[in-house]
N, C-alpha and C. Protein backbone atom coordinates (compact mmCIF):
# COMPACT_ATOMS: atom_id res chain seq x y z
N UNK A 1 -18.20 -13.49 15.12
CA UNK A 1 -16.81 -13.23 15.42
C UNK A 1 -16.02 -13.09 14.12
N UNK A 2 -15.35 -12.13 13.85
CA UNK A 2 -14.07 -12.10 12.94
C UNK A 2 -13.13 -12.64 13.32
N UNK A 3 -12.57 -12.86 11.83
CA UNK A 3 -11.37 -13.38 11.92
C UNK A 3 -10.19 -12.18 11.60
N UNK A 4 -8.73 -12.43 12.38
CA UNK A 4 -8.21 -11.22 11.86
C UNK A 4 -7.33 -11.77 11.23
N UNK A 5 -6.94 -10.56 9.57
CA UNK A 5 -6.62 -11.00 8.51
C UNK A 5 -5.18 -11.40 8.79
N UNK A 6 -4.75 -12.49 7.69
CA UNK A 6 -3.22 -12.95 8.10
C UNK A 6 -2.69 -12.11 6.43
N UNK A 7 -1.83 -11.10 7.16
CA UNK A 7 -1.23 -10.40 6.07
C UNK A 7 0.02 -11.13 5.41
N UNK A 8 0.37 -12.05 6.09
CA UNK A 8 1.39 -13.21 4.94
C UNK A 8 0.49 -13.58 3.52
N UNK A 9 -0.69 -14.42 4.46
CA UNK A 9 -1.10 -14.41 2.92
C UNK A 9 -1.94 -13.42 1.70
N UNK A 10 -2.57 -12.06 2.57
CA UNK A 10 -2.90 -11.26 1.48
C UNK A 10 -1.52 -10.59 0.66
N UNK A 11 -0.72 -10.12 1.45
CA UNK A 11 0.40 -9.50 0.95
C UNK A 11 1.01 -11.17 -0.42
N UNK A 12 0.69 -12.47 -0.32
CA UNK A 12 1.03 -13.12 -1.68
C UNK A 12 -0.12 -12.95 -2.17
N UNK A 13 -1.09 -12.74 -1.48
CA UNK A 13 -2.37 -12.87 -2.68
C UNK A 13 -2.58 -11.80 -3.76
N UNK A 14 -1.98 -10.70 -2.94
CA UNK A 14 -1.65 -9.37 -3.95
C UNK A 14 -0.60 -9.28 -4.65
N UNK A 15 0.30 -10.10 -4.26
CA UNK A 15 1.64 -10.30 -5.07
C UNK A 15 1.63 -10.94 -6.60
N UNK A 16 0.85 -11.80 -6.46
CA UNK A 16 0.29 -12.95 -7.11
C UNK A 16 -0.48 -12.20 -8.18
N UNK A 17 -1.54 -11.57 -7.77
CA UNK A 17 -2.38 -11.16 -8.55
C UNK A 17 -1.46 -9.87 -9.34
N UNK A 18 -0.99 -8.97 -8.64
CA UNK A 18 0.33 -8.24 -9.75
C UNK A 18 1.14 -9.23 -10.98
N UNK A 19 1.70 -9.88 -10.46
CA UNK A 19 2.25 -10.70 -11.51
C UNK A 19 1.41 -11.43 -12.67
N UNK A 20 -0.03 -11.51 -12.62
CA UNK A 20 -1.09 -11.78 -13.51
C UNK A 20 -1.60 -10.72 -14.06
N UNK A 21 -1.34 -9.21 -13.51
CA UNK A 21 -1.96 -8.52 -13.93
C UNK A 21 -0.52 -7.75 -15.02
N UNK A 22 0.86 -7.85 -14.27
CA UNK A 22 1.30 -7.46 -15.61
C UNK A 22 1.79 -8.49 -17.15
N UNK A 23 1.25 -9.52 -16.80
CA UNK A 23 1.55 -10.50 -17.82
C UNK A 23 0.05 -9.99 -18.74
N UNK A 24 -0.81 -9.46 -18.20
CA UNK A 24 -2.45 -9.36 -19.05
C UNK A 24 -1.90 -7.82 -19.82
N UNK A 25 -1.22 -6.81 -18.72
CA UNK A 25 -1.11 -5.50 -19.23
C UNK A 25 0.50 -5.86 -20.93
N UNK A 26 0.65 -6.76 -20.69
CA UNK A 26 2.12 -7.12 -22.14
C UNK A 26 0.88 -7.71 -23.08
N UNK A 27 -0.07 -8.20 -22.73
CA UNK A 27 -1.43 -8.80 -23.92
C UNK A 27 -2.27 -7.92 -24.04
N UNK A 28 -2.31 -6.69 -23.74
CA UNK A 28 -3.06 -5.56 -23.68
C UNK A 28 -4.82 -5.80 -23.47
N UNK A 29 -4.78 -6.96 -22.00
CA UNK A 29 -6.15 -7.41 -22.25
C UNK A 29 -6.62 -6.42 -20.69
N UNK A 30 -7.13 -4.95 -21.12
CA UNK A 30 -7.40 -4.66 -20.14
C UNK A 30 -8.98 -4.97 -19.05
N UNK A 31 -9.60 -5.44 -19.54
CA UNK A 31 -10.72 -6.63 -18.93
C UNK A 31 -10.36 -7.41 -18.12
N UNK A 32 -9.44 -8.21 -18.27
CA UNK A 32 -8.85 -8.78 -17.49
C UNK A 32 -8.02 -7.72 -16.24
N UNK A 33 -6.98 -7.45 -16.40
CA UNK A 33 -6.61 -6.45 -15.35
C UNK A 33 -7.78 -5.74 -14.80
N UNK A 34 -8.46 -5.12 -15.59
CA UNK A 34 -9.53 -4.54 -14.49
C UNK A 34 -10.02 -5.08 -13.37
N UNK A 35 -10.16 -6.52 -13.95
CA UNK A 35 -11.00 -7.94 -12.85
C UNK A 35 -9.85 -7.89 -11.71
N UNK A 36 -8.52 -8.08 -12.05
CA UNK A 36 -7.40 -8.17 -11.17
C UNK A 36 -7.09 -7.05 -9.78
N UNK A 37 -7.25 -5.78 -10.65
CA UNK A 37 -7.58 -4.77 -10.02
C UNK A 37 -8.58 -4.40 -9.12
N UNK A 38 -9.84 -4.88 -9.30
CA UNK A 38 -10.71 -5.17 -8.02
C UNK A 38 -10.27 -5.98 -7.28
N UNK A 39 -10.10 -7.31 -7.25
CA UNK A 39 -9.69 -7.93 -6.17
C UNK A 39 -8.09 -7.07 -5.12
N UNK A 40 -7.28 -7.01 -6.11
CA UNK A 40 -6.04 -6.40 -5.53
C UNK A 40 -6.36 -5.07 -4.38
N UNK A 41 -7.59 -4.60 -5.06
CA UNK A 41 -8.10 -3.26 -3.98
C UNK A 41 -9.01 -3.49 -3.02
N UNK A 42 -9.33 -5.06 -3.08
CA UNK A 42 -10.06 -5.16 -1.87
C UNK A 42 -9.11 -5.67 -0.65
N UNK A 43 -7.76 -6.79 -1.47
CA UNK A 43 -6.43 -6.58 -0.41
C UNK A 43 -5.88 -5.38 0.99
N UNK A 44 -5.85 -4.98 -0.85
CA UNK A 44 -4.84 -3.17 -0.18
C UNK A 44 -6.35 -2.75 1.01
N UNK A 45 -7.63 -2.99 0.61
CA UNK A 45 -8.34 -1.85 1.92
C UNK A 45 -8.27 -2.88 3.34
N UNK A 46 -8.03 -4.07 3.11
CA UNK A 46 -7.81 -5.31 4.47
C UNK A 46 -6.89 -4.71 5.45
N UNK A 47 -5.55 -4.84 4.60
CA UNK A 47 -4.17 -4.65 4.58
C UNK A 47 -3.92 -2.82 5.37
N UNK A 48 -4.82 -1.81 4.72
CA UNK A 48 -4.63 -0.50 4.77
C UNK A 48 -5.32 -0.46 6.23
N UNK A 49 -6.64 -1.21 6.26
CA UNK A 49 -6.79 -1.28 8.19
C UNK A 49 -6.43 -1.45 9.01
N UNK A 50 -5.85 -2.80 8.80
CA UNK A 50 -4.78 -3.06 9.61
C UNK A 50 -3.49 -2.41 10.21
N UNK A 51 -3.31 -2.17 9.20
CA UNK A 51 -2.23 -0.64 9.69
C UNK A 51 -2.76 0.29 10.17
N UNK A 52 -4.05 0.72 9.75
CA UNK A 52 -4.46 1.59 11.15
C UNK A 52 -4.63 1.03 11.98
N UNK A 53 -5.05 0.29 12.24
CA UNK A 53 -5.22 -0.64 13.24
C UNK A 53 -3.85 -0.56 14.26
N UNK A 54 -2.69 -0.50 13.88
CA UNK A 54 -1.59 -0.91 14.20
C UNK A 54 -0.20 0.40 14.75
N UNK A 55 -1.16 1.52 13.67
CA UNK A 55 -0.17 2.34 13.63
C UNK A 55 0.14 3.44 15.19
N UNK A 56 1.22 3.69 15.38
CA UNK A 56 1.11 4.80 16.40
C UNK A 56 0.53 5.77 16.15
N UNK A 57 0.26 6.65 17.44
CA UNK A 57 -0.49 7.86 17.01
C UNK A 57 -0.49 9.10 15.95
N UNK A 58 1.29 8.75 16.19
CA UNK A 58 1.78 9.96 15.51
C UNK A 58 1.35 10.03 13.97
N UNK A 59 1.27 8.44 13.67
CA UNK A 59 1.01 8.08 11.97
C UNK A 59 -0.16 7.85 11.81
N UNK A 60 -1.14 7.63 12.60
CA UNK A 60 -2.55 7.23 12.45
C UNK A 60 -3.08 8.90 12.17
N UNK A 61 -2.60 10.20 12.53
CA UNK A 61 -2.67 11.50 12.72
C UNK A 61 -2.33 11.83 11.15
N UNK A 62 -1.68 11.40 10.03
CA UNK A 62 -1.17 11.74 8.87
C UNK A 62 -1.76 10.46 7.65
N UNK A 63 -2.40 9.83 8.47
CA UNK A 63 -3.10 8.82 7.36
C UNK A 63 -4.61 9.48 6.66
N UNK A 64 -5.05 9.33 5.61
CA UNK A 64 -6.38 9.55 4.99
C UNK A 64 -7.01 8.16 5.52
N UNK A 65 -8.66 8.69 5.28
CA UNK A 65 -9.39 7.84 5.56
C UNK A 65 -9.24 6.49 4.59
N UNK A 66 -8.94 6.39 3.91
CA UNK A 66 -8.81 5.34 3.03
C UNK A 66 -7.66 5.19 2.34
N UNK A 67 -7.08 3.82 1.66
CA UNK A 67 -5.87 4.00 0.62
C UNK A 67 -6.45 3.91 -0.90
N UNK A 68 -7.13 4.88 -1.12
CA UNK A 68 -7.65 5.09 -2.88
C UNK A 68 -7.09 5.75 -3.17
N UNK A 69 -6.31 6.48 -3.49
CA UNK A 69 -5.34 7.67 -3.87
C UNK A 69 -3.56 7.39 -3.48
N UNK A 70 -3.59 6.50 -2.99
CA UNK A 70 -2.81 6.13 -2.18
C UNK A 70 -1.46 5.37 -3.28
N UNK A 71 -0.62 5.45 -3.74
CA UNK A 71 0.08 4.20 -4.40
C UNK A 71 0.76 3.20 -3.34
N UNK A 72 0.60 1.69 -3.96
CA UNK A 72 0.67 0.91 -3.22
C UNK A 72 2.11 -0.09 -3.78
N UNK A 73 2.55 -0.44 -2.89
CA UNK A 73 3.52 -1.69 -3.38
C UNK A 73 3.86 -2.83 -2.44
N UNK A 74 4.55 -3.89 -2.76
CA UNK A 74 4.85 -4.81 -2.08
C UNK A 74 6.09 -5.48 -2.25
N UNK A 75 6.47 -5.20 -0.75
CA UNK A 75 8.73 -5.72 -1.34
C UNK A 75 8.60 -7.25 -0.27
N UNK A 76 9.20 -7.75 -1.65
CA UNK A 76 9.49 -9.30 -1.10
C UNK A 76 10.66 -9.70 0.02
N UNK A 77 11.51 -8.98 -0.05
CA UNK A 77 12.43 -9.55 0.39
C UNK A 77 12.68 -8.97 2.35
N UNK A 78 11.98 -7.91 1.96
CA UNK A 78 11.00 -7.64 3.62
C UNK A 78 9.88 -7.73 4.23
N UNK A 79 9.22 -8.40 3.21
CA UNK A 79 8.32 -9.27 3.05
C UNK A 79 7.06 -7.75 4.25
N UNK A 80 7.10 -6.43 3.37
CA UNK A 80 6.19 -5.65 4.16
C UNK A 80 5.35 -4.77 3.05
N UNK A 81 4.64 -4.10 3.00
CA UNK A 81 3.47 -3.21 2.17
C UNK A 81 3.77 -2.05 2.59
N UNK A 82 3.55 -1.46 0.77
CA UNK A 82 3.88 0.34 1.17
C UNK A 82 2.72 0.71 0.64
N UNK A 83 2.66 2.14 1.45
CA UNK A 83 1.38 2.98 1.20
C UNK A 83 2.17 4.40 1.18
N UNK A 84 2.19 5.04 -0.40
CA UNK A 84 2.64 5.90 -0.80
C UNK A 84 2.39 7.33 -0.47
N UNK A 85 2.56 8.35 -0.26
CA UNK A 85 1.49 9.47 -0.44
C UNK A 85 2.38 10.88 0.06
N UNK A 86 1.92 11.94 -0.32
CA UNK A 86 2.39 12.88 -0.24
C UNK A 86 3.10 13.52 0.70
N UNK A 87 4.05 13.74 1.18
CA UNK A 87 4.43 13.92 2.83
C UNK A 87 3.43 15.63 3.18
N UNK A 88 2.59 15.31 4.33
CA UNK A 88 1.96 16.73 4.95
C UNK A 88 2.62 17.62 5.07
N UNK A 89 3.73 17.41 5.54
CA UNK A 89 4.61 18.35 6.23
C UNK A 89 4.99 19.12 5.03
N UNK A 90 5.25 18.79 3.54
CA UNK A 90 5.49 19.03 2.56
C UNK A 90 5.15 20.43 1.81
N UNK A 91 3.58 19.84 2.31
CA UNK A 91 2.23 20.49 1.75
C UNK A 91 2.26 22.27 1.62
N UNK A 92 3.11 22.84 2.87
CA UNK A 92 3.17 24.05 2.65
C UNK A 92 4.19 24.65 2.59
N UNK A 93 5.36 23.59 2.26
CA UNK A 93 6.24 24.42 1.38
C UNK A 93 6.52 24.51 -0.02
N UNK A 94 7.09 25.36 -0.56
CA UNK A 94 6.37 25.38 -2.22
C UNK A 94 8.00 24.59 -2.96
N UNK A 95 7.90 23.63 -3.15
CA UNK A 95 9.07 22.99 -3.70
C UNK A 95 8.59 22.41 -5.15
N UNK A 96 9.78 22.45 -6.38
CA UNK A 96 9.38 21.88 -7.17
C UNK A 96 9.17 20.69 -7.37
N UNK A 97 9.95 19.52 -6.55
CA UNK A 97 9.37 18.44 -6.43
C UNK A 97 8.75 18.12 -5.40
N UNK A 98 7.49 17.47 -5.15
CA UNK A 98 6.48 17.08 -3.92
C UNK A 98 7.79 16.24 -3.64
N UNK A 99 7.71 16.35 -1.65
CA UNK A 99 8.36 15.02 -1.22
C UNK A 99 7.55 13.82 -0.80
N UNK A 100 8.05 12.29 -0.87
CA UNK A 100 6.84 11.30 -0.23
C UNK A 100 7.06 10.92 1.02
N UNK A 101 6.21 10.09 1.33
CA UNK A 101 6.49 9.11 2.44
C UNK A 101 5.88 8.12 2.23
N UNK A 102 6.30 7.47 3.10
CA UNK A 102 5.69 5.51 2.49
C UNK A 102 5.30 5.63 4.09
N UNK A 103 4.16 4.90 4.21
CA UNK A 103 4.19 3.79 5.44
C UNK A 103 4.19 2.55 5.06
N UNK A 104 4.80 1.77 5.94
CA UNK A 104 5.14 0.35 5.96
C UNK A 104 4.51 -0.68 6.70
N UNK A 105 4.05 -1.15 6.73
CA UNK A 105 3.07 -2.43 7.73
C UNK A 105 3.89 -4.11 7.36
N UNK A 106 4.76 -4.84 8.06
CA UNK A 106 5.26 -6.07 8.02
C UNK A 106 4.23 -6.63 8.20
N UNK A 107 4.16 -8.20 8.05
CA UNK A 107 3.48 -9.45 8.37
C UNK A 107 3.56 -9.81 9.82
N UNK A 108 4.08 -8.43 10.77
CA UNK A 108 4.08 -8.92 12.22
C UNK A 108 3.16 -7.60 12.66
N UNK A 109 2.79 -6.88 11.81
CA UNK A 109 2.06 -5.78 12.02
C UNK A 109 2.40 -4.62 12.48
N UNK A 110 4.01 -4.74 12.36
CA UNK A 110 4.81 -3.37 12.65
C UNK A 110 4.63 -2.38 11.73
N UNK A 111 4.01 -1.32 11.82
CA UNK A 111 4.18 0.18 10.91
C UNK A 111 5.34 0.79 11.49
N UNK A 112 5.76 1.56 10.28
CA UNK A 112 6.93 2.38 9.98
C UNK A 112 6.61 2.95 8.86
N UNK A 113 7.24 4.51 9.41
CA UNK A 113 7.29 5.57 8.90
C UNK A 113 8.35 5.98 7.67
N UNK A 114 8.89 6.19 6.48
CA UNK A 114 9.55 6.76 5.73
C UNK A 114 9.60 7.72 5.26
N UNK A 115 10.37 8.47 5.54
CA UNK A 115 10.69 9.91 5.32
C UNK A 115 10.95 9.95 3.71
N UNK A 116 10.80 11.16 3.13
CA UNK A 116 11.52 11.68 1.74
C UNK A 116 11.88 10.08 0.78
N UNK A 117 10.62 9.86 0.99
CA UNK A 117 10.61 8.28 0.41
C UNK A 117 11.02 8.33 -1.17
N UNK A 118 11.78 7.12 -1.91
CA UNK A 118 12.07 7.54 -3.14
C UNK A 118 11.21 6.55 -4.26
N UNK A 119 10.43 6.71 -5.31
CA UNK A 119 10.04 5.24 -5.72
C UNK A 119 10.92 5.07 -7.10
N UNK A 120 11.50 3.51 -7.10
CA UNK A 120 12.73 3.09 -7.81
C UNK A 120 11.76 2.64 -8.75
């Protein structure tokens, strides 16, 4: 039997491990971050199932098989995970800037969609 993952605590466990990894990237010890960086990507692929797992159809239809390409982040104060990536719809119009979209997955396992997403 599995257990299913509690994204409160991967979403700090990845939080956590960011904040170690940019205190290593100001010591320029990239060995270390690398080490950080595996674990952090075995998070994000827990975390990235789950949201499929979770997502409606409409968004499970615009997701890649995996989040490797994917930029990832984590906002505290909504305490939810973004998964970055190119908006499809985008794809065939010829604009000079690509537009994004984020999906969002909370710690209650709600996905949400963001349009013309901006990263600050």
């Amino acid at each position: 039997m599995t257990s299913k993952p509690n994204l409160d605590n991967l979403f700090q466990e990845w939080n956590e491990l960011n904040i170690k990894a940019q205190k290593f990237l100001g010591e320029f010890d990239f060995t270390k971050i690398k080490e950080i960086r595996v674990k952090q990507n075995q998070s994000e692929d827990v975390i990235f199932e789950t949201l499929k797992n979770n997502a409606p159809d409409d968004i499970k239809n615009i997701l890649p098989d995996d989040c490797g390409e994917m930029e990832v982040g984590y906002e505290l104060e909504e305490n939810r995970f973004y998964f970055v990536m190119f908006d499809p719809e985008d794809e065939e119009e010829e604009e000079e800037e690509p537009k994004l979209i984020a999906i969002t997955i909370d710690v209650n396992k709600k996905v949400n969609l963001i349009k013309d997403f901006k990263m600050e």
